[in-house]
C-alpha atoms as a PDB file:
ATOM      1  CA  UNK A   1       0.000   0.000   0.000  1.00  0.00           C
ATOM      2  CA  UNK A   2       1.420   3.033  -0.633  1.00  0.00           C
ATOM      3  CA  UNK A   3       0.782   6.695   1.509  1.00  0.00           C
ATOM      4  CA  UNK A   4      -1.393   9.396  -0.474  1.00  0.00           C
ATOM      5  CA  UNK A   5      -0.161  12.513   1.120  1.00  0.00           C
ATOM      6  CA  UNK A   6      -3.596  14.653   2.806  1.00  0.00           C
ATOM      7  CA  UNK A   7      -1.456  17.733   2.545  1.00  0.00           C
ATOM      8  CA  UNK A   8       1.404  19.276   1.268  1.00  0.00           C
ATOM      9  CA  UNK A   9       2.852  19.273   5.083  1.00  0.00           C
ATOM     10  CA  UNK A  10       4.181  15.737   4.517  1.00  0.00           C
ATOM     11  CA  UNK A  11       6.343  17.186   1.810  1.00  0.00           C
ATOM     12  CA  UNK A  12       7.634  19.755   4.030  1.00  0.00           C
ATOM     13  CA  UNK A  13       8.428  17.566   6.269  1.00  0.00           C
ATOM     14  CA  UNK A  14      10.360  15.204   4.073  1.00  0.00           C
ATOM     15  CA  UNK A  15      11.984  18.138   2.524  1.00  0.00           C
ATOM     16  CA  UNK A  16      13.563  18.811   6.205  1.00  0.00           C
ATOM     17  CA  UNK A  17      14.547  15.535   6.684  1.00  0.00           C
ATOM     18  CA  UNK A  18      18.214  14.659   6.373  1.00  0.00           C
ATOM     19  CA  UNK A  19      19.109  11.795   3.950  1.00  0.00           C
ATOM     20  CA  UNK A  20      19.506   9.323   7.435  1.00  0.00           C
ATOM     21  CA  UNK A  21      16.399   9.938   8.155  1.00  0.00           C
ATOM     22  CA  UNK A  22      15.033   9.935   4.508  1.00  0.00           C
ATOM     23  CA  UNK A  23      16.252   6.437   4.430  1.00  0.00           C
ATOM     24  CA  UNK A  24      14.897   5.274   7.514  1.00  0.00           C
ATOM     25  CA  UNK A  25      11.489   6.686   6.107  1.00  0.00           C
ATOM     26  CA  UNK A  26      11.799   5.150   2.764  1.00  0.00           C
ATOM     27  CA  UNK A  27      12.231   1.526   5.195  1.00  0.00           C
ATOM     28  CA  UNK A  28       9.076   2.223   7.497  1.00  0.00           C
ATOM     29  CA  UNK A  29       6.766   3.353   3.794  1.00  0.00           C
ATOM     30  CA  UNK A  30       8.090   0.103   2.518  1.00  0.00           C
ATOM     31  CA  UNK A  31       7.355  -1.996   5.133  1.00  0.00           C
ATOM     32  CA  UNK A  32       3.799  -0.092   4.836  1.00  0.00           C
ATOM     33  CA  UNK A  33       3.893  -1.436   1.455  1.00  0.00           C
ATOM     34  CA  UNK A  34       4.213  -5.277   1.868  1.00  0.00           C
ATOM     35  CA  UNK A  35       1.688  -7.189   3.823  1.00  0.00           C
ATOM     36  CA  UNK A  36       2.369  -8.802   6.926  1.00  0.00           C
ATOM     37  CA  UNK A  37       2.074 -13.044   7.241  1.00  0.00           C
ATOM     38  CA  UNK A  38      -1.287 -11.892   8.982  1.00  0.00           C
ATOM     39  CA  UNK A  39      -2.778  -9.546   6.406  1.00  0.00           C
ATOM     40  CA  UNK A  40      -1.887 -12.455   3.651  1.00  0.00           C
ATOM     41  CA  UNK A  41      -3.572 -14.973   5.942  1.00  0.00           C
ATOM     42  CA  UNK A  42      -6.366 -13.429   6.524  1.00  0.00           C
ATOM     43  CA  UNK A  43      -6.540 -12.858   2.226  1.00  0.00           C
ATOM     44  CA  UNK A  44      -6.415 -16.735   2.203  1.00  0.00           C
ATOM     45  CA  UNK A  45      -8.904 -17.560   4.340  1.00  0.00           C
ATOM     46  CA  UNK A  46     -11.184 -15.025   3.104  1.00  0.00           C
ATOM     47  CA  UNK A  47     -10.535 -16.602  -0.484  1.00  0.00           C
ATOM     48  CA  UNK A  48     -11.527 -19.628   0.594  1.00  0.00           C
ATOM     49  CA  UNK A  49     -14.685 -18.577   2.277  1.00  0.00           C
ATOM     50  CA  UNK A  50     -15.614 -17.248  -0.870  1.00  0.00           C
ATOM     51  CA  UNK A  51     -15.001 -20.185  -2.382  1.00  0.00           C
ATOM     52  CA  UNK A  52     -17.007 -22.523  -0.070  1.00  0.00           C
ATOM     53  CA  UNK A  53     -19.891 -20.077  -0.354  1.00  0.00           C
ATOM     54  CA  UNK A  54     -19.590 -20.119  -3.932  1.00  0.00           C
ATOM     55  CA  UNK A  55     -19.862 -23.873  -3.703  1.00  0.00           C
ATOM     56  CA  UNK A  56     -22.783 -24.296  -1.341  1.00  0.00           C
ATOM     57  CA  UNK A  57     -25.174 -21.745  -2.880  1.00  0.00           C
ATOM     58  CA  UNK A  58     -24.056 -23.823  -6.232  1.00  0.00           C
ATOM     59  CA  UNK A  59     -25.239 -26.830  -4.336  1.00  0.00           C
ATOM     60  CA  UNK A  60     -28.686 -24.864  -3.333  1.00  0.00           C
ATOM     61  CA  UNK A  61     -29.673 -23.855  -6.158  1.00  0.00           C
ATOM     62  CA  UNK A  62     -28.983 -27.373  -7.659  1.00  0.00           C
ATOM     63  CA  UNK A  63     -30.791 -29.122  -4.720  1.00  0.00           C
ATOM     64  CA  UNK A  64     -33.784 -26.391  -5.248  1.00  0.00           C
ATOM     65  CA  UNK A  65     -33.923 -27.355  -9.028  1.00  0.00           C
ATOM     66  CA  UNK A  66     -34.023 -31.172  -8.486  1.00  0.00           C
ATOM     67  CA  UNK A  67     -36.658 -30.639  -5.702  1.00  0.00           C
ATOM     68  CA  UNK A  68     -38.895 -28.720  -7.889  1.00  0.00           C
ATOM     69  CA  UNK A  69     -38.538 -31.134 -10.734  1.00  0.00           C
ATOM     70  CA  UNK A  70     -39.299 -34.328  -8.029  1.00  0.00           C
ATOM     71  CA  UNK A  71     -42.250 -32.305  -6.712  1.00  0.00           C
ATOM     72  CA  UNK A  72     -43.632 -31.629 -10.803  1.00  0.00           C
ATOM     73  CA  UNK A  73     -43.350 -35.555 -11.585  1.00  0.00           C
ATOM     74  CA  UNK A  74     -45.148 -36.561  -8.111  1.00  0.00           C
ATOM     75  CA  UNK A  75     -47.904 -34.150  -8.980  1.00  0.00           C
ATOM     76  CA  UNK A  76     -48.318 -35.250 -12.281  1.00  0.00           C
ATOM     77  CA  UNK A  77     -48.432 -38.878 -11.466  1.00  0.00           C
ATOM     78  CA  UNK A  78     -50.078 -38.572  -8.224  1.00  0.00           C
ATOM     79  CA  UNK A  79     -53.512 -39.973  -9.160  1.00  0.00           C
ATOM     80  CA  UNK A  80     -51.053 -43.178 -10.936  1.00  0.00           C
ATOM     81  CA  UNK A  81     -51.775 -45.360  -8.215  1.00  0.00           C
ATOM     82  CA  UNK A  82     -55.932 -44.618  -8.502  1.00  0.00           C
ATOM     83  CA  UNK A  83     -55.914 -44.976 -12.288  1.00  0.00           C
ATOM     84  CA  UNK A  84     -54.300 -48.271 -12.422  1.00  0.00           C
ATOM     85  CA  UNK A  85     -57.033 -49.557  -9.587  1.00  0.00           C
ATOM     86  CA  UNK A  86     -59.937 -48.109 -11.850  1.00  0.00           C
ATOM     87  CA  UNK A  87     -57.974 -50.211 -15.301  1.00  0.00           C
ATOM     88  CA  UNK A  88     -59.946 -53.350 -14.185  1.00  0.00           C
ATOM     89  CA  UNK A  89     -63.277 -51.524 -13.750  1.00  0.00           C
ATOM     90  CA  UNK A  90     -63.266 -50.183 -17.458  1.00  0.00           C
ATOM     91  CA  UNK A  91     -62.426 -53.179 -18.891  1.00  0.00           C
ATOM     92  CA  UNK A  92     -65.586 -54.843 -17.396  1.00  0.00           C
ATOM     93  CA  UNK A  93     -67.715 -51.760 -18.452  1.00  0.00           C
ATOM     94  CA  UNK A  94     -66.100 -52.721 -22.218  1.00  0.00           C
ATOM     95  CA  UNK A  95     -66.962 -56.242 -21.701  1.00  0.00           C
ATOM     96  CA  UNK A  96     -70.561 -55.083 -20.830  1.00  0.00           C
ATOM     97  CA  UNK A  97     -70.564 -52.923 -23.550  1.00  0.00           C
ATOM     98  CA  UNK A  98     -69.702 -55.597 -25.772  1.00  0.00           C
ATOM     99  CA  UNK A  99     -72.240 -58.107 -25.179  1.00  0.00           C
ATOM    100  CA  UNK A 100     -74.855 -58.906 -27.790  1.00  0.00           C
ATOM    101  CA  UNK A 101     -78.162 -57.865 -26.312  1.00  0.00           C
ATOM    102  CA  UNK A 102     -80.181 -60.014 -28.522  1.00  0.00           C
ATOM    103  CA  UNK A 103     -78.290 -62.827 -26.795  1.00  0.00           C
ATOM    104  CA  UNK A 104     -78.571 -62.150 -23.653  1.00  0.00           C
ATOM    105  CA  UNK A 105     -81.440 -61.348 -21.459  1.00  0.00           C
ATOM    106  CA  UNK A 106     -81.958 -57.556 -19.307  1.00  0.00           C
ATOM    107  CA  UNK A 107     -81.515 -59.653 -16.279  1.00  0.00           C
ATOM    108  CA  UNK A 108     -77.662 -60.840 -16.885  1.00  0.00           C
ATOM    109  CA  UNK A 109     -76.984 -58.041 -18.063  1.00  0.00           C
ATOM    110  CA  UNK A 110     -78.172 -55.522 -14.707  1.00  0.00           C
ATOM    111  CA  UNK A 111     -76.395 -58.673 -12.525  1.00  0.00           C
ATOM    112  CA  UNK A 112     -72.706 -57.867 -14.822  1.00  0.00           C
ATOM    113  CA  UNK A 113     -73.458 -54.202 -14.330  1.00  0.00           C
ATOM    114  CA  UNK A 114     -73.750 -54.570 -10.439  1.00  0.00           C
ATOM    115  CA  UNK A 115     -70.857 -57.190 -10.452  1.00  0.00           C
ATOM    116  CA  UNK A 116     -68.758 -54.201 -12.147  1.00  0.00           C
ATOM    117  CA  UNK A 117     -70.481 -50.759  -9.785  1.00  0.00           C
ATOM    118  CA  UNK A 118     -69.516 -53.244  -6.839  1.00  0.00           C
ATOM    119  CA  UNK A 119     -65.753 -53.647  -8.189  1.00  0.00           C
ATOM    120  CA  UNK A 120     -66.130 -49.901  -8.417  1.00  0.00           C
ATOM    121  CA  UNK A 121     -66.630 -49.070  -4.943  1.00  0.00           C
ATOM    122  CA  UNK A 122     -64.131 -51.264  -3.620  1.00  0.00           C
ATOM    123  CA  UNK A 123     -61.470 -50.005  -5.345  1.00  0.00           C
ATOM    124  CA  UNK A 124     -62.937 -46.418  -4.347  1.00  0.00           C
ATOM    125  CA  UNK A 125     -62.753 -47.956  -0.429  1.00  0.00           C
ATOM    126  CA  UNK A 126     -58.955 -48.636  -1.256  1.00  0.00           C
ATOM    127  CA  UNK A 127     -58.312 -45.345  -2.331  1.00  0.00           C
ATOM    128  CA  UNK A 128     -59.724 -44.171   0.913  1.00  0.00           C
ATOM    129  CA  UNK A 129     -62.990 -42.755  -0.329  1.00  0.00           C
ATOM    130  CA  UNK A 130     -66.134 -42.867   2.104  1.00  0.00           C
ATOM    131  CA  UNK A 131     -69.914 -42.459   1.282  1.00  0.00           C
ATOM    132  CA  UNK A 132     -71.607 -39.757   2.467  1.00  0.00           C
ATOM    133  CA  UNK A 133     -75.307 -40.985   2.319  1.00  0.00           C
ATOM    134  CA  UNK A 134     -77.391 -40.049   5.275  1.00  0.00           C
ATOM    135  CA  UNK A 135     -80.435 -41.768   6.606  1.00  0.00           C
ATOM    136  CA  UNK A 136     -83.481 -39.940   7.420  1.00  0.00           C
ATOM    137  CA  UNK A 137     -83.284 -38.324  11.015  1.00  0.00           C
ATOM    138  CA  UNK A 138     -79.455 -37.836  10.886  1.00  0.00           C
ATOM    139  CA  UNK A 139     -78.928 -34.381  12.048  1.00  0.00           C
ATOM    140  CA  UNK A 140     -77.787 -31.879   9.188  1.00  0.00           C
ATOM    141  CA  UNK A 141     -73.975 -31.401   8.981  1.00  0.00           C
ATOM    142  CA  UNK A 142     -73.140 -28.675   6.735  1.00  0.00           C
ATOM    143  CA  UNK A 143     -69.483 -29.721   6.061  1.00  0.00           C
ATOM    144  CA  UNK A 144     -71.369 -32.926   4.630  1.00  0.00           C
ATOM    145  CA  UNK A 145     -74.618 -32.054   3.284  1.00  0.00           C
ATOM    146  CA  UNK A 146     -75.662 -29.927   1.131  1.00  0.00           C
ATOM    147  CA  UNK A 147     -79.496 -28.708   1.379  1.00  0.00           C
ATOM    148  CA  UNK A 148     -81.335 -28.599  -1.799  1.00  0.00           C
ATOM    149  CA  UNK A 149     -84.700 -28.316  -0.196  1.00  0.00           C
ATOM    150  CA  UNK A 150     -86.840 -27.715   3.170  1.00  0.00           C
ATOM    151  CA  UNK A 151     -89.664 -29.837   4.028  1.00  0.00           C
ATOM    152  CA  UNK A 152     -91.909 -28.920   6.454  1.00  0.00           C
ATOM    153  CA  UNK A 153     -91.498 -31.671   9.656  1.00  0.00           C
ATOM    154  CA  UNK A 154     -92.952 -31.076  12.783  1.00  0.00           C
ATOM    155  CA  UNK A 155     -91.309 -34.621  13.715  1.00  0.00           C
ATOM    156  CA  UNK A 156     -87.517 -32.488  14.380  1.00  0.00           C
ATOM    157  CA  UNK A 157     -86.959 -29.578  16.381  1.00  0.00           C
ATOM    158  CA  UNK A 158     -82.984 -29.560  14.919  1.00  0.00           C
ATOM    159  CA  UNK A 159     -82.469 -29.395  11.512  1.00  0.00           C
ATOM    160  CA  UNK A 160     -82.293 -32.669   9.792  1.00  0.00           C
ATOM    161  CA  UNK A 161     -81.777 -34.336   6.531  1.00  0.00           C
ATOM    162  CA  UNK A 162     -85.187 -35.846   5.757  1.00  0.00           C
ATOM    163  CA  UNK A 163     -84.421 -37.209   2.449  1.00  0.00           C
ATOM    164  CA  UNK A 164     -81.144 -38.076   0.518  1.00  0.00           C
ATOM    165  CA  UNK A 165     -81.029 -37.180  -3.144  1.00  0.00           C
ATOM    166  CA  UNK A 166     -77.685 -38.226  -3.830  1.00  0.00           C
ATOM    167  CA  UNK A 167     -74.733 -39.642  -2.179  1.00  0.00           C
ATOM    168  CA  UNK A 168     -71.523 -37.271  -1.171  1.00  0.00           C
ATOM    169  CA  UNK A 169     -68.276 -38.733  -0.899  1.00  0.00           C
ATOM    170  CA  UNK A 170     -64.829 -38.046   1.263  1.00  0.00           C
ATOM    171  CA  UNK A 171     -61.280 -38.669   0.733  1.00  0.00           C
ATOM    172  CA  UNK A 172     -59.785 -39.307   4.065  1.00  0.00           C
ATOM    173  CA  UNK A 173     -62.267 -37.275   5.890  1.00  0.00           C
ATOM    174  CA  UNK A 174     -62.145 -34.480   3.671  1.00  0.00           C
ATOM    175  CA  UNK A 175     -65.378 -33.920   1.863  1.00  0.00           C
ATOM    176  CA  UNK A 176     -64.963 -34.284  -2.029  1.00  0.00           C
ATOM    177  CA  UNK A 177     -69.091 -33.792  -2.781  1.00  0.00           C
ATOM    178  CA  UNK A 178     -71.063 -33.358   0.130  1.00  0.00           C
ATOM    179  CA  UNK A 179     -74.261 -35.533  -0.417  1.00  0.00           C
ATOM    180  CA  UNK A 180     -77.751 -33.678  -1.588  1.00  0.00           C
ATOM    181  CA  UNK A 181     -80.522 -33.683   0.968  1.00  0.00           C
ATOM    182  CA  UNK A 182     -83.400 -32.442   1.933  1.00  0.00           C
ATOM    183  CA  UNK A 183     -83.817 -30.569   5.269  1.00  0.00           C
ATOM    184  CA  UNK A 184     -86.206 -30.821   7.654  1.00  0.00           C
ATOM    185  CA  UNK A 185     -88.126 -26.961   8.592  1.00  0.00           C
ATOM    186  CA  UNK A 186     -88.043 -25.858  12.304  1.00  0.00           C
ATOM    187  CA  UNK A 187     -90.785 -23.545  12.412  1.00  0.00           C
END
């Protein structure tokens, strides 16, 4: 490092000095000049703490990136699991489908269609899924119901679904459709 004079007082100065001491000054602006074993430490550590910064937010950003891809692919193939459960289901239905109806009478044909509905639901009660389809006299739940009409029903003081219209269904509790019911009047 070398001294930038503030003022022109340093120059004076010098100018007064003899040549001893000019020399001795020269020594102390050199020595000013060169950095000491600590200052050139301290350079080499801070180089390297560059460095591993440099190399860990590399790492981040590459971590970030392959999270964010892993999270796209599970979202896209999330419902994988469900679709190959419901495979066997539509191949009945095309089975159904493909039976000659002059063949066969209406009554084979509704038993094959409730053989396949009832493959349906269980593979729906695998996945978790619950019907919501309330009797008459359960007590409304809003979370789980949804009331299409009132019917006047001095029977209940709360209200309650009288009559189901159709069935709701959950996924793990969660309501996916709440079922459609009727709801008793408190008047």
């Amino acid at each position: 490092m070398s001294r930038i004079p503030i003022d022109d007082d340093d120059d004076i100065e010098a100018e007064e000095l003899g040549e001893g001491e000019r020399a001795a000054q020269g020594d102390r602006d050199d020595a000013q000049d060169q950095p000491s074993n600590d200052v050139l430490q301290l350079q080499a550590e801070r180089n390297q703490l560059y460095e591993r910064l440099a190399r860990v937010t590399a790492d981040y950003q590459n971590s970030r990136r392959r999270l964010e891809s892993e999270m796209d692919q599970r979202v896209q193939y999330a419902n994988s699991t469900l679709i190959k459960s419901l495979l066997p289901v539509i191949d009945n239905f095309e089975r159904a489908l493909a039976v000659d109806t002059e063949k066969t009478d209406a009554k084979s044909i509704l038993r094959g269609l409730q053989l396949v509905h009832d493959q349906w639901i269980n593979v729906l009660k695998q996945q978790q899924v619950e019907e919501i389809a309330p009797e008459p006299g359960t007590p409304f739940d809003p979370t789980k119901h949804e009331a299409l009409m009132q019917q006047h029903n001095d029977q209940y003081t709360e209200p309650t679904v009288t009559q189901l219209f159709q069935k709701g269904y959950a996924l793990h509790g969660r309501t996916l459709r709440p079922a459609q019911v009727a709801v008793s009047k408190t008047e």
